[in-house]
PDB file of N, CA and C in Angstrom:
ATOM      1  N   UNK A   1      48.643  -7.539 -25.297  1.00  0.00           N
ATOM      2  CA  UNK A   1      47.518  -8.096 -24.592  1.00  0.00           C
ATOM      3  C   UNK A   1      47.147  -7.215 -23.393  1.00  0.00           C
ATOM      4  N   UNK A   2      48.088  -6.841 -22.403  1.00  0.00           N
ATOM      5  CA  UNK A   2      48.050  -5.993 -20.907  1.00  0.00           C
ATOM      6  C   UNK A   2      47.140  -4.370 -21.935  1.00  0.00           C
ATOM      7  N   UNK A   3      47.750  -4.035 -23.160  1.00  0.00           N
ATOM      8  CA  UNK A   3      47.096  -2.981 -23.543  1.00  0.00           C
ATOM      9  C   UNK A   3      45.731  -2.869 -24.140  1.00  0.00           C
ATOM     10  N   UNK A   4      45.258  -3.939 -24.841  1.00  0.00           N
ATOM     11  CA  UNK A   4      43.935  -3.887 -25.157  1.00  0.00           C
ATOM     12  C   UNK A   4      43.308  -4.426 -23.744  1.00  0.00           C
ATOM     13  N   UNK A   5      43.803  -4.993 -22.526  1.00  0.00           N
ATOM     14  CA  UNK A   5      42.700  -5.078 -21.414  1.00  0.00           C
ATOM     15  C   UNK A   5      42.874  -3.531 -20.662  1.00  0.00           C
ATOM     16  N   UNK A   6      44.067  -2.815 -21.005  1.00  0.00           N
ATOM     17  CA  UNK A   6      43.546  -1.678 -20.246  1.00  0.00           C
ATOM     18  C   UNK A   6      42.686  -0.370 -20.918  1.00  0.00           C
ATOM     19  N   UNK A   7      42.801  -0.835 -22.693  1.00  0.00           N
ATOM     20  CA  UNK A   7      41.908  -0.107 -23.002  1.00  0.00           C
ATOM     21  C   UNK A   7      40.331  -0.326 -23.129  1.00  0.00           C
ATOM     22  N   UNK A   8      40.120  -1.446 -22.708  1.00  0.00           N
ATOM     23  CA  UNK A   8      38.997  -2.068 -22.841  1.00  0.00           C
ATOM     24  C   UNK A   8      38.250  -1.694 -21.477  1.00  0.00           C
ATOM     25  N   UNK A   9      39.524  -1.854 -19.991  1.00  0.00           N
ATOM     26  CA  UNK A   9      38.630  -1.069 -18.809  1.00  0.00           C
ATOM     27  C   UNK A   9      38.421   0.839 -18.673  1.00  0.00           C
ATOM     28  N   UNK A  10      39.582   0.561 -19.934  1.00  0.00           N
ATOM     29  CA  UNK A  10      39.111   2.619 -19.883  1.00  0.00           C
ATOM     30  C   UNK A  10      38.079   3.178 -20.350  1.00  0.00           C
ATOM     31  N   UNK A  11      37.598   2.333 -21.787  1.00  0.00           N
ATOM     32  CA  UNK A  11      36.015   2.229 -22.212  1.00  0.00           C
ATOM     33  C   UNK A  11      35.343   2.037 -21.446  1.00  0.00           C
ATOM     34  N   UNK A  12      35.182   0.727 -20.748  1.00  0.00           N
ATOM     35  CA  UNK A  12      34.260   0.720 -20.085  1.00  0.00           C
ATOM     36  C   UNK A  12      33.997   1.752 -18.804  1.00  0.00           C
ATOM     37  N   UNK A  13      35.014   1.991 -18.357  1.00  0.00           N
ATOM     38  CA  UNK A  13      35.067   3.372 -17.416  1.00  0.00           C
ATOM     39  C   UNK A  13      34.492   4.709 -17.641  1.00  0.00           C
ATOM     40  N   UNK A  14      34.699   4.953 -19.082  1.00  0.00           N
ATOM     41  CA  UNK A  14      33.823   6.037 -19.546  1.00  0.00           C
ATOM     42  C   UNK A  14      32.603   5.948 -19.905  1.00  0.00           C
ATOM     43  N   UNK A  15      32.234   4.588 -20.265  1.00  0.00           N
ATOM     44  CA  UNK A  15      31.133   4.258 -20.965  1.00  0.00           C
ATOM     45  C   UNK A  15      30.224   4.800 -19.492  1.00  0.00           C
ATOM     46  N   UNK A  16      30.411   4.065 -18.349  1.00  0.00           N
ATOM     47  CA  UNK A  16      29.502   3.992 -17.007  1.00  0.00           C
ATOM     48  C   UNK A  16      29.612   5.268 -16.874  1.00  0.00           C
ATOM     49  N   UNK A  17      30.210   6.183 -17.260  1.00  0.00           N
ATOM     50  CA  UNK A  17      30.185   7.470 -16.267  1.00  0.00           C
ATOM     51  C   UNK A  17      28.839   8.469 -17.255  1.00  0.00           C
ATOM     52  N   UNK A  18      28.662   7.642 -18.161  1.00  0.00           N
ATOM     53  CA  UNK A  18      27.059   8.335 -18.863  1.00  0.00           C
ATOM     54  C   UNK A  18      25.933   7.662 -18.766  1.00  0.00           C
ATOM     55  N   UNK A  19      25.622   6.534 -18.338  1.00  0.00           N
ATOM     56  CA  UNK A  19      24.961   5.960 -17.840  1.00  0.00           C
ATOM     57  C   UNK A  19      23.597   6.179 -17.130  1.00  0.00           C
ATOM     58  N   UNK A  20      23.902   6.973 -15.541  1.00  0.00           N
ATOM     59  CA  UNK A  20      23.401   7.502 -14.718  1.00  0.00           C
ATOM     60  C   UNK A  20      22.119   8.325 -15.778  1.00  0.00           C
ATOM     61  N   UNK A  21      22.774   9.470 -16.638  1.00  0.00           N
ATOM     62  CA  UNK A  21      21.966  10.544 -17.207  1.00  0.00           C
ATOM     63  C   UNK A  21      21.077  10.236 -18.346  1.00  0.00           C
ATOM     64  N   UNK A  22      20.854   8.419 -18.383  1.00  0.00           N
ATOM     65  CA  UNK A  22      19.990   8.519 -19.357  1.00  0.00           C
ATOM     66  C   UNK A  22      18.810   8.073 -18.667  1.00  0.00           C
ATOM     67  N   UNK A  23      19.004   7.753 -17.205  1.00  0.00           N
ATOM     68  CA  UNK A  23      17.708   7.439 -16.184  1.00  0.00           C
ATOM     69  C   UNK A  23      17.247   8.810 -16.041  1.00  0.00           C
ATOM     70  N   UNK A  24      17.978   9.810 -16.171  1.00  0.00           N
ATOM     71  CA  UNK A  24      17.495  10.805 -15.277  1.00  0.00           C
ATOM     72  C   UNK A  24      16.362  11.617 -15.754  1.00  0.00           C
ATOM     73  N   UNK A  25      15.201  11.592 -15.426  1.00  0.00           N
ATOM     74  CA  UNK A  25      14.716  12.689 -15.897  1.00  0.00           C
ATOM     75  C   UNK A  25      13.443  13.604 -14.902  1.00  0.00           C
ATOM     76  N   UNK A  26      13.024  14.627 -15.467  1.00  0.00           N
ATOM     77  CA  UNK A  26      12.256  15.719 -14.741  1.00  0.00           C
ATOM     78  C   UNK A  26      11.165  15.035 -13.993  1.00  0.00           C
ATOM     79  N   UNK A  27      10.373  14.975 -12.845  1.00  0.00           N
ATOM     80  CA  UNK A  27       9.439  14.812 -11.610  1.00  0.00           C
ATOM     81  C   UNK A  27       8.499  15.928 -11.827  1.00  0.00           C
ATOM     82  N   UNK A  28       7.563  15.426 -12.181  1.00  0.00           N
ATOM     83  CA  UNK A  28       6.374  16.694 -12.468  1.00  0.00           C
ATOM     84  C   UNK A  28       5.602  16.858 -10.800  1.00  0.00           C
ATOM     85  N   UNK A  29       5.418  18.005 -10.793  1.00  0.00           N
ATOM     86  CA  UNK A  29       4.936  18.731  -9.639  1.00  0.00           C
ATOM     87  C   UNK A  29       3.674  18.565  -9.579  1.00  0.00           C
ATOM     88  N   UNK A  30       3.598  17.725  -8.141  1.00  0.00           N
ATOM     89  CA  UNK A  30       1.927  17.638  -7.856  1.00  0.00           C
ATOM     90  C   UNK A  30       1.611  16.544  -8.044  1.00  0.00           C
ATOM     91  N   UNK A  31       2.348  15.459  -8.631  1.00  0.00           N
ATOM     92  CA  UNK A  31       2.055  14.144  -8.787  1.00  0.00           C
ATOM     93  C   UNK A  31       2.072  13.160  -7.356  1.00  0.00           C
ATOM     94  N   UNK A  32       3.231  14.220  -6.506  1.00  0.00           N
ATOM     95  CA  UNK A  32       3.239  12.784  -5.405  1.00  0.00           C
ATOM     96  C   UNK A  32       2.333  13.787  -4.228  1.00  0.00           C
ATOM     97  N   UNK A  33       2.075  15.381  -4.560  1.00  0.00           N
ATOM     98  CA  UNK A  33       1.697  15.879  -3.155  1.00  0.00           C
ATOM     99  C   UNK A  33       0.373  15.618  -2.876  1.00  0.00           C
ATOM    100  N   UNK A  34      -0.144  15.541  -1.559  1.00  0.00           N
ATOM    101  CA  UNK A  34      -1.474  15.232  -0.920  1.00  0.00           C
ATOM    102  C   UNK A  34      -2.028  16.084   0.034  1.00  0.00           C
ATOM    103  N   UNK A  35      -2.731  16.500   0.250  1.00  0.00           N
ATOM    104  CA  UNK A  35      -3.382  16.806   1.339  1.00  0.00           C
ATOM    105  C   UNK A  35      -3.284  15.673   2.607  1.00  0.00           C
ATOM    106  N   UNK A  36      -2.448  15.647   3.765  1.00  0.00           N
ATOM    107  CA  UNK A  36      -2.685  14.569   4.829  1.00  0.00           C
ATOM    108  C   UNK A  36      -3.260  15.540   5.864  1.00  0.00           C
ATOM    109  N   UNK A  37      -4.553  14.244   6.190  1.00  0.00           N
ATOM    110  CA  UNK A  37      -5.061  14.531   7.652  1.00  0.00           C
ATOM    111  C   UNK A  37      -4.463  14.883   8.805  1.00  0.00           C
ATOM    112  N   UNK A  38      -4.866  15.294   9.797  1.00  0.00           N
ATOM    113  CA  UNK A  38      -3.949  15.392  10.660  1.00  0.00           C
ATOM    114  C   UNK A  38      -4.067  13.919  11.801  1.00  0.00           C
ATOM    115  N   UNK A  39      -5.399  12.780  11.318  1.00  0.00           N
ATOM    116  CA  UNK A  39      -4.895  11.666  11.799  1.00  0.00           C
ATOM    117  C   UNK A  39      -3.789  10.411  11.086  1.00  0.00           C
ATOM    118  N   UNK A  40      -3.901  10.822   9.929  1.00  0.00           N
ATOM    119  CA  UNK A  40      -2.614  10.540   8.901  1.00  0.00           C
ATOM    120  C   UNK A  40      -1.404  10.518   9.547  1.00  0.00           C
ATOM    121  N   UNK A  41      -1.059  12.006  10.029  1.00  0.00           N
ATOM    122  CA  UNK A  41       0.443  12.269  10.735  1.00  0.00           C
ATOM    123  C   UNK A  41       0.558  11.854  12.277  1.00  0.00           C
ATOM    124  N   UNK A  42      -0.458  11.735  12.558  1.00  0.00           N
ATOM    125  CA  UNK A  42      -0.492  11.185  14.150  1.00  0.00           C
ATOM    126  C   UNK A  42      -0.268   9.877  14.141  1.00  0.00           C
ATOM    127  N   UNK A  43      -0.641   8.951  12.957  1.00  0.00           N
ATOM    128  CA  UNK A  43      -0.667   7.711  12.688  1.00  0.00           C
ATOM    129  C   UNK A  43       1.114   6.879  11.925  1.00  0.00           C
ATOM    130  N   UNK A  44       1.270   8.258  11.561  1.00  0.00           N
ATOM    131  CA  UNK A  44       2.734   7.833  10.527  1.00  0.00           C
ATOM    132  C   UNK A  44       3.712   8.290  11.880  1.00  0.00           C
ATOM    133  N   UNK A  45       3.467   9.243  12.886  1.00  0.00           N
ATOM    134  CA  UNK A  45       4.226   9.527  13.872  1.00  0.00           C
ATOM    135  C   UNK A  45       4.228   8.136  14.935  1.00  0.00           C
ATOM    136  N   UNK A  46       3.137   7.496  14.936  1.00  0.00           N
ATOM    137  CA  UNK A  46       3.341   7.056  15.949  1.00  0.00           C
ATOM    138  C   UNK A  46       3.866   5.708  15.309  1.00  0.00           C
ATOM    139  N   UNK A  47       3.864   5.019  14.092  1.00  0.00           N
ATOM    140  CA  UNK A  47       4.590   4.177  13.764  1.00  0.00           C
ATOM    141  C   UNK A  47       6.028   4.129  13.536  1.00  0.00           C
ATOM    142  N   UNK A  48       6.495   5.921  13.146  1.00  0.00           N
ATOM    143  CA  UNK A  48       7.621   5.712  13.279  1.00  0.00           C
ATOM    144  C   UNK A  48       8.445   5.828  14.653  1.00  0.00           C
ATOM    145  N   UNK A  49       8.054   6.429  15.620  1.00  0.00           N
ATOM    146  CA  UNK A  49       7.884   5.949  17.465  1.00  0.00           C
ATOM    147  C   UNK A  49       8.544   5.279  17.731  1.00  0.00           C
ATOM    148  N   UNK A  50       7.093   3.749  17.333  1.00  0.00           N
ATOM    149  CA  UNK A  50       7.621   2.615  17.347  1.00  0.00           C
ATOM    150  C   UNK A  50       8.542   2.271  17.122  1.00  0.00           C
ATOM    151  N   UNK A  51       9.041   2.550  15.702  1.00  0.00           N
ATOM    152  CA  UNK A  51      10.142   2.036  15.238  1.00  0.00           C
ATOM    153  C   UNK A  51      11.510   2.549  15.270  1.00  0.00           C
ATOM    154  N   UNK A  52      11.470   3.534  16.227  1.00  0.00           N
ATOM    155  CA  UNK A  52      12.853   4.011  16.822  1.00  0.00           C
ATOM    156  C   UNK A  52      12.848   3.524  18.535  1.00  0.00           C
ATOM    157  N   UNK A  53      11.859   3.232  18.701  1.00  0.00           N
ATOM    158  CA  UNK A  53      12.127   2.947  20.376  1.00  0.00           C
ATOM    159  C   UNK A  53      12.308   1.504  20.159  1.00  0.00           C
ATOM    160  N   UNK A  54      12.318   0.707  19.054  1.00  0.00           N
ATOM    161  CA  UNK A  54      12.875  -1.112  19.032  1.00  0.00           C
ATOM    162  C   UNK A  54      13.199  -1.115  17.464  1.00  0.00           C
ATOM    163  N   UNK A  55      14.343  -0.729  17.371  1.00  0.00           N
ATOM    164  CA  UNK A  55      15.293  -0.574  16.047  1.00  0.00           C
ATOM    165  C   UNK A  55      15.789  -1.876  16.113  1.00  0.00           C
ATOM    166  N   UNK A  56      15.911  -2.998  16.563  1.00  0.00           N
ATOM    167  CA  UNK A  56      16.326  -4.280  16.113  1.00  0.00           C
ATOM    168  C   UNK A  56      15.448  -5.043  16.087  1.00  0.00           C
ATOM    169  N   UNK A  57      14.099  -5.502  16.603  1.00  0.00           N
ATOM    170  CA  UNK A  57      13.429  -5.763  16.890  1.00  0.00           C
ATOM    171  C   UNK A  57      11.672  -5.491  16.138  1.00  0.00           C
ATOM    172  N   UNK A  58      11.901  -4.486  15.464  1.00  0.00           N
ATOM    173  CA  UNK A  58      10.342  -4.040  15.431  1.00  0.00           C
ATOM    174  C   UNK A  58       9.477  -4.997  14.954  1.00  0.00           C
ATOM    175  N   UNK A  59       8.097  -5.387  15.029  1.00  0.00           N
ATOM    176  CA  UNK A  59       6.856  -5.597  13.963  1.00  0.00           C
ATOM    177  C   UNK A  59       6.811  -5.054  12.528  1.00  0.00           C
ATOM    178  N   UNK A  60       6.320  -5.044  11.496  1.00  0.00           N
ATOM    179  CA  UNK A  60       5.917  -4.369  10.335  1.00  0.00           C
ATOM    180  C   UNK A  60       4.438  -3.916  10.477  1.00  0.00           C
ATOM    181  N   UNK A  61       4.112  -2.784  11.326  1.00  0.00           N
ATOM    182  CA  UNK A  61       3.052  -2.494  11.551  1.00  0.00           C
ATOM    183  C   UNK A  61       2.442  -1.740  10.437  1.00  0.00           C
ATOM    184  N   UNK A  62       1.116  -1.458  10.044  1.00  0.00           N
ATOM    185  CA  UNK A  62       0.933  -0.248   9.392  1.00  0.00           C
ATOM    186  C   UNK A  62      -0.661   0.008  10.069  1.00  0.00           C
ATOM    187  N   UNK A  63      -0.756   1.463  10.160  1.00  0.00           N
ATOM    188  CA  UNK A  63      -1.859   1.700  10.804  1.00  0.00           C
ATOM    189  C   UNK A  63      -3.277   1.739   9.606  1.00  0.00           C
ATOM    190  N   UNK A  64      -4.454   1.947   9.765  1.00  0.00           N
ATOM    191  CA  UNK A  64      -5.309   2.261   8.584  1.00  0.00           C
ATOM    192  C   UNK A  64      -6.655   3.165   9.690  1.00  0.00           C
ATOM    193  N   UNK A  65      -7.076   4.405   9.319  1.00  0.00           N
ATOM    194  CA  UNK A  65      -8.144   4.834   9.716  1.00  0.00           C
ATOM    195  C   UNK A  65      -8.848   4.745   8.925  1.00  0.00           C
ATOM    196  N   UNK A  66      -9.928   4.413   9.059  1.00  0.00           N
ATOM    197  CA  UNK A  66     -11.187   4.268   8.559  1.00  0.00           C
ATOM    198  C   UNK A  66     -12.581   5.429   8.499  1.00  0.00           C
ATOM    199  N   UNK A  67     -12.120   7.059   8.010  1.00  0.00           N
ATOM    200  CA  UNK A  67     -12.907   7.316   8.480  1.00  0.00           C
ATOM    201  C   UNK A  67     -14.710   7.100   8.356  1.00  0.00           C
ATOM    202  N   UNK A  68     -15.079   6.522   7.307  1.00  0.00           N
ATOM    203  CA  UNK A  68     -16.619   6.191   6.239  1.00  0.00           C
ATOM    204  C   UNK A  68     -16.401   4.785   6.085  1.00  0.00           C
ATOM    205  N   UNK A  69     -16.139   3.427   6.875  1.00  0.00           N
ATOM    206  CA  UNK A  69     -16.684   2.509   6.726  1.00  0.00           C
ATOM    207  C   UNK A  69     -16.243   1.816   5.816  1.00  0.00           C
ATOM    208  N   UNK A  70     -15.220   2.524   4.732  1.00  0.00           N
ATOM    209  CA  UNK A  70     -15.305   1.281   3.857  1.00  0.00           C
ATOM    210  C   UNK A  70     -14.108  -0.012   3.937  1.00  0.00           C
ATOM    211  N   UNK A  71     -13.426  -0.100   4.384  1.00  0.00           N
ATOM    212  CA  UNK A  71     -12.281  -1.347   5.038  1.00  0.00           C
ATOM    213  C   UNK A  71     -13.587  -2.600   5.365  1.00  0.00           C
ATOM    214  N   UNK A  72     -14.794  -1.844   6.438  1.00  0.00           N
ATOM    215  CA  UNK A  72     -15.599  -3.004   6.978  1.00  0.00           C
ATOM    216  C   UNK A  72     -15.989  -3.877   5.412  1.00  0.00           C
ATOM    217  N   UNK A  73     -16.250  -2.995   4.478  1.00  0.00           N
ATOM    218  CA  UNK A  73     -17.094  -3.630   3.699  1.00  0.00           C
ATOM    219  C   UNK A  73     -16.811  -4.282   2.187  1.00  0.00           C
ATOM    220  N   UNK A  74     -15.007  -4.076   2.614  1.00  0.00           N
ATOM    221  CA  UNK A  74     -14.324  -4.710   1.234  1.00  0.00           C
ATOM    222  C   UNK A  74     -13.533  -6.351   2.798  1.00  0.00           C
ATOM    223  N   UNK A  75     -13.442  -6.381   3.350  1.00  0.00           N
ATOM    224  CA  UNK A  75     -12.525  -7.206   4.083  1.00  0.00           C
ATOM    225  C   UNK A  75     -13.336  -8.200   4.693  1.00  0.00           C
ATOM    226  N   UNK A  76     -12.946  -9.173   4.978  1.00  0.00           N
ATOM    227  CA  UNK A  76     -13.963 -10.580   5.268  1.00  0.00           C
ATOM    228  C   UNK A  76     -13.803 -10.135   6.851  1.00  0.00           C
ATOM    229  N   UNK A  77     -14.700  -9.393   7.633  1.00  0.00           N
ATOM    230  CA  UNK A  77     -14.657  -8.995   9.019  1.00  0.00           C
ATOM    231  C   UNK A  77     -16.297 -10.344   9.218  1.00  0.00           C
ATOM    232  N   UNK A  78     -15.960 -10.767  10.431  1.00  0.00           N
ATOM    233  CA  UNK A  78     -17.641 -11.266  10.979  1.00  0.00           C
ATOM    234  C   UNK A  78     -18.854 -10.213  11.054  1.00  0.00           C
ATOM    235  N   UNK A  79     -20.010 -10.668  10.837  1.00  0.00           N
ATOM    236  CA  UNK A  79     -21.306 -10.062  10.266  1.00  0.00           C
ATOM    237  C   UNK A  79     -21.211  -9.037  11.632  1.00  0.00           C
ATOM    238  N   UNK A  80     -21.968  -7.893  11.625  1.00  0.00           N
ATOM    239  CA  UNK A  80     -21.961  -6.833  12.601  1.00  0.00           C
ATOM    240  C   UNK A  80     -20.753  -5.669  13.377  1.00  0.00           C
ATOM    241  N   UNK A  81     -19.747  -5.983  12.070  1.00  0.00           N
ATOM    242  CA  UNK A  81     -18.579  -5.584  12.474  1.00  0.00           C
ATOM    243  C   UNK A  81     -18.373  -4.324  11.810  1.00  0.00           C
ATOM    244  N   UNK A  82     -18.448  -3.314  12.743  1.00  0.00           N
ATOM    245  CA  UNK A  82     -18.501  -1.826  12.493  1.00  0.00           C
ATOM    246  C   UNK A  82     -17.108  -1.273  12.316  1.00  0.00           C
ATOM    247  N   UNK A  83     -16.239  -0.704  11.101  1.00  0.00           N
ATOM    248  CA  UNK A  83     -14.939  -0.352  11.164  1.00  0.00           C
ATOM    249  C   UNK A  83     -15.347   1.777  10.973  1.00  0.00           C
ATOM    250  N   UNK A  84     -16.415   2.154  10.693  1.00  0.00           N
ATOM    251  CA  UNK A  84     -16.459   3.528  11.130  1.00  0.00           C
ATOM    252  C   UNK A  84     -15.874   4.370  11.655  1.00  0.00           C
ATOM    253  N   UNK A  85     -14.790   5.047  11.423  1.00  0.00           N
ATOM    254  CA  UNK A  85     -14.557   6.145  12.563  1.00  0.00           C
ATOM    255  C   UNK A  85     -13.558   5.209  13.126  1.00  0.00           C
ATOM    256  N   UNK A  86     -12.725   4.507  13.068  1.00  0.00           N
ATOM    257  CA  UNK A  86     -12.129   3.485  13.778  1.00  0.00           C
ATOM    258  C   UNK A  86     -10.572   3.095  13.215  1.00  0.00           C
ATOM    259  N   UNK A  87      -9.837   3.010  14.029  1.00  0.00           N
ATOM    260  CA  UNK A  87      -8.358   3.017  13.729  1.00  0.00           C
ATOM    261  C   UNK A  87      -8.526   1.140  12.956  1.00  0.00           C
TER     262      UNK A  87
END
């Protein structure tokens, strides 16, 4: 009995150690890269700032620039509400 449970965790011991390599596969180039603005990085800098100067504590902030208006005109903002050019 003690021998078929230790051959049963030695299988399974080997079994897991192939596992990993059937997730693994190649990341095609260019799929995740972007061109960022340079108010992009001013914006991702200053959230992460934040979030080292109150590491227990923080908000879940996220910033959004707007540079062409369109946030105003998908989001229920009150009538005359200009998001243009606007953090």
């Amino acid at each position: 009995m003690k021998g078929k449970g230790l051959l049963a965790a030695f299988l399974l011991a080997v079994g897991l150690c192939f596992v990993p390599a059937f997730g693994y596969g190649e990341v095609r180039h260019g799929m995740w890269e972007r061109n960022a603005t340079k108010m992009e990085v001013s914006l991702l800098e200053a959230r992460v700032t934040y979030m080292m100067y109150n590491p227990t504590n923080f908000l879940s902030v996220r910033f959004l620039h707007d540079p062409v208006g369109i946030v105003g005109g998908t989001r229920k903002f009150p009538e005359g509400v200009d998001t243009e050019n606007k953090i």
